[in-house]
Protein backbone atom coordinates (compact mmCIF):
# COMPACT_ATOMS: atom_id res chain seq x y z
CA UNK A 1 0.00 0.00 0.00
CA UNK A 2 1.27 3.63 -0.93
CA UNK A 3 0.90 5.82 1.86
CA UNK A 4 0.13 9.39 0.96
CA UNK A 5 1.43 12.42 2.27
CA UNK A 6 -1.51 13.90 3.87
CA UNK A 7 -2.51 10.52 5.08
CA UNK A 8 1.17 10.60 6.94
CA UNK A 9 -0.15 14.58 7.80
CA UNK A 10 -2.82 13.07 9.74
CA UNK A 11 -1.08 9.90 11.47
CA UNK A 12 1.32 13.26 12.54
CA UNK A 13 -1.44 14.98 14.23
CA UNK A 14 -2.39 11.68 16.43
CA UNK A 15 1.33 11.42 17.08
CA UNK A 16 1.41 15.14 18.44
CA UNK A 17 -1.79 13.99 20.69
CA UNK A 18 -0.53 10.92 21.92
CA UNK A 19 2.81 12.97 23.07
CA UNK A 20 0.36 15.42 24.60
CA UNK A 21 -0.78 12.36 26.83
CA UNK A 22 2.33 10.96 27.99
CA UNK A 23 3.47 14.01 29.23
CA UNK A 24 3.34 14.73 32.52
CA UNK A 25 4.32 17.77 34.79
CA UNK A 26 5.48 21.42 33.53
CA UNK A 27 6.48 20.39 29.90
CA UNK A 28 2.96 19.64 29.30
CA UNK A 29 2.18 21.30 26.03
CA UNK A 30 -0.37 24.35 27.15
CA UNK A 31 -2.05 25.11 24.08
CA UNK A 32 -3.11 21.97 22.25
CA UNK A 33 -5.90 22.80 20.29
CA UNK A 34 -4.59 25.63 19.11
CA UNK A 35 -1.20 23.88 17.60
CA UNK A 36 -3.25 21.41 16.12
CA UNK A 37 -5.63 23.96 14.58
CA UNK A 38 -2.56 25.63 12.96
CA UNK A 39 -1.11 22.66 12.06
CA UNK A 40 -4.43 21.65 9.75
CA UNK A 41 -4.08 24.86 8.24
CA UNK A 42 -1.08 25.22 7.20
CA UNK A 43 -1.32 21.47 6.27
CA UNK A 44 -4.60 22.66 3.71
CA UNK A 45 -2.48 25.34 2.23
CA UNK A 46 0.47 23.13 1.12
CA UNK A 47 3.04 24.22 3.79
CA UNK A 48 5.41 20.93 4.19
CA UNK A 49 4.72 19.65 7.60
CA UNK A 50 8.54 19.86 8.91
CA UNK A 51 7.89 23.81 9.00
CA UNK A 52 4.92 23.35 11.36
CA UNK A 53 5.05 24.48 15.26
CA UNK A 54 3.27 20.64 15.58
CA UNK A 55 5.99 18.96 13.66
CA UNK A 56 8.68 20.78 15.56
CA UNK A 57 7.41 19.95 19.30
CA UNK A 58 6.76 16.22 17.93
CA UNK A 59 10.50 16.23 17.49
CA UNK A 60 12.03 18.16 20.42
CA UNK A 61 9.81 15.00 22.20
CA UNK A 62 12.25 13.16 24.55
CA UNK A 63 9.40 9.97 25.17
CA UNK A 64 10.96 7.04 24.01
CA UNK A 65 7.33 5.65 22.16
CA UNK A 66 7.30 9.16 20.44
CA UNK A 67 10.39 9.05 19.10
CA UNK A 68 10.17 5.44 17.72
CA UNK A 69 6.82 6.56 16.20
CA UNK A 70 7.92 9.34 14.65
CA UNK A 71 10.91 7.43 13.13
CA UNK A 72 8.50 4.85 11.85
CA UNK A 73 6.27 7.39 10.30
CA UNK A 74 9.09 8.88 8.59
CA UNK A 75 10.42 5.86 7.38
CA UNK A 76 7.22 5.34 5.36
CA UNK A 77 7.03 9.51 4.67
CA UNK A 78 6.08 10.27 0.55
CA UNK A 79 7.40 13.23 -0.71
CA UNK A 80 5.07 16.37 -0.43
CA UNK A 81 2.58 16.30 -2.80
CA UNK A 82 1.16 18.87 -4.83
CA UNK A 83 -2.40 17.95 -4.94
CA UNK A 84 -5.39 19.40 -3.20
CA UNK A 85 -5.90 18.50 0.84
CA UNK A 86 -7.95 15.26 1.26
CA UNK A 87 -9.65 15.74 4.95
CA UNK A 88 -10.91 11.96 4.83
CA UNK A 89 -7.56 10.84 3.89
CA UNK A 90 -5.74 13.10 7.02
CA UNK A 91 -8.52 11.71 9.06
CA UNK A 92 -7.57 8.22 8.17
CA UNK A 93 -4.01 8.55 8.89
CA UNK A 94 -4.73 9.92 11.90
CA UNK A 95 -7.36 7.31 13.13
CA UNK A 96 -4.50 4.73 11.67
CA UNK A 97 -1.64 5.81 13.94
CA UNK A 98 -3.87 6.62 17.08
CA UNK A 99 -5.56 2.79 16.70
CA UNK A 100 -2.08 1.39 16.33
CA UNK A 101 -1.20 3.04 19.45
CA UNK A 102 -3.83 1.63 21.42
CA UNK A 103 -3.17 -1.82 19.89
CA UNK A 104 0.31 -1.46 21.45
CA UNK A 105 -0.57 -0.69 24.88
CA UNK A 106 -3.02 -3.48 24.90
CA UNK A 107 0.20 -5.41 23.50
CA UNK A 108 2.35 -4.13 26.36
CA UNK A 109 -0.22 -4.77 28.90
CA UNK A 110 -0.82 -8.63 28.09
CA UNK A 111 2.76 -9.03 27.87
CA UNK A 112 2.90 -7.41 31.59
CA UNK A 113 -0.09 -9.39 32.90
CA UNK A 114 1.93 -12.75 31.18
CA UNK A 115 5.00 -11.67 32.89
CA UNK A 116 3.48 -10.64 36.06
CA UNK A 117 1.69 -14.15 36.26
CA UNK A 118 5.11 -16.27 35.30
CA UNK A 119 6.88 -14.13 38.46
CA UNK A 120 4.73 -15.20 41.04
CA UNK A 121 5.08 -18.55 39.71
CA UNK A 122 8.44 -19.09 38.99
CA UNK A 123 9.83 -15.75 40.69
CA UNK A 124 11.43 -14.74 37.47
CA UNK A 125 9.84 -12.12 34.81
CA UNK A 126 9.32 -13.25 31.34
CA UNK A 127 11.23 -11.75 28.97
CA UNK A 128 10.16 -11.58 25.32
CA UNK A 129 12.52 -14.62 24.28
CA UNK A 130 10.17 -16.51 27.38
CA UNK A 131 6.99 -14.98 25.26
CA UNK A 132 8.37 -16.41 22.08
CA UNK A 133 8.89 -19.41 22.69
CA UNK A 134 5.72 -19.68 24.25
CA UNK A 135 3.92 -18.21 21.27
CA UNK A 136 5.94 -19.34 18.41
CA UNK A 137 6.68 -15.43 17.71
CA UNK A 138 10.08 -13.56 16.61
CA UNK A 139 11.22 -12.48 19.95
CA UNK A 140 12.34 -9.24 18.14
CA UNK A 141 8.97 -8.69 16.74
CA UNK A 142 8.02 -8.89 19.88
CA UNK A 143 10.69 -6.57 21.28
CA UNK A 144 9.91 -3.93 18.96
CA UNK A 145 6.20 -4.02 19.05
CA UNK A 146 6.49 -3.62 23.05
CA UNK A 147 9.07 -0.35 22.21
CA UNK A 148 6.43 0.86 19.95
CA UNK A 149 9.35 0.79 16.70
CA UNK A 150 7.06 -1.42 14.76
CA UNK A 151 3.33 -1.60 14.15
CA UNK A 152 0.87 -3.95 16.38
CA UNK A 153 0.07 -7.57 14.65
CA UNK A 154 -3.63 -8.60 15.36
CA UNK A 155 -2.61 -12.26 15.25
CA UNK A 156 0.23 -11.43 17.67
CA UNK A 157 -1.60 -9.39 20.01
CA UNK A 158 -4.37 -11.86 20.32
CA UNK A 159 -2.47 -14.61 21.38
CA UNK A 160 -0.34 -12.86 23.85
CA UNK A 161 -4.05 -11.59 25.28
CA UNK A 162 -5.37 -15.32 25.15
CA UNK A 163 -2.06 -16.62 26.82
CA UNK A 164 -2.19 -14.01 29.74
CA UNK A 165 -5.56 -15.10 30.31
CA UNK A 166 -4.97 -18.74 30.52
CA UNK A 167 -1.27 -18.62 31.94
């Protein structure tokens, strides 16, 4: 599948609101709304997203699953295009990285539940080698989906849920 650039526009917007919720304390970015109101503007009028105020907090971001998102989304990143703004296809990207986010934490919260469950068994954690051979998985795959550098498998992530469960 080609992704698109506004499509990758959008998936930056749910990036930018996903860093807004992992940060805690002072550096909590004050005006949200209005960043990401700005950013869709200048986004509709064919400004490259790397000049916007949203794009620039995104990566000053020091949260480990940020950064690793952002590096994925660039890693996929078209070049600019020239056509006209598609608001279905920036809501689309956005819905797409914001779902694969939440797929992740449920990811990261089997695997803890798993691991949790094996320690007061055994007295050891599981680490994601433990899950994969368990599972049948990568352990890598694993390792990366729990770091957030790769996106969520469905197959994956329901047996790791299932196994937690039954463990």
């Amino acid at each position: 599948m080609k992704i698109s650039y506004i499509f990758t526009c959008g998936r930056l917007e749910s990036l930018f609101k996903i860093l807004c919720l992992t940060q805690q304390g002072e550096k909590k970015v004050e005006s949200k709304e209005k960043v990401v109101e700005q950013y869709r503007k200048d986004i509709a009028l064919g400004r490259p997203f790397e000049e916007t105020e949203l794009y620039q907090i995104i990566e000053k971001s020091e949260e480990k699953i940020v950064i690793n998102r952002l590096s994925n989304i660039l890693r996929e990143k078209p070049t600019q295009q020239k056509s006209s703004f598609d608001a279905d296809e920036y809501k689309t990207g956005a819905w797409s990285e914001f779902s694969d986010y939440k797929l992740a934490v449920r990811f990261s919260n089997a695997k803890t539940e798993l691991s949790e469950k094996h320690f007061a068994k055994t007295g050891e954690y599981m680490t994601s080698r433990g899950v994969a051979k368990l599972t049948g998985f990568n352990p890598s795959n694993i390792k990366n989906m729990l770091h957030h550098k790769r996106s969520v498998v469905r197959k994956m992530l329901t047996t790791l849920e299932k196994l937690a469960r039954e463990y």
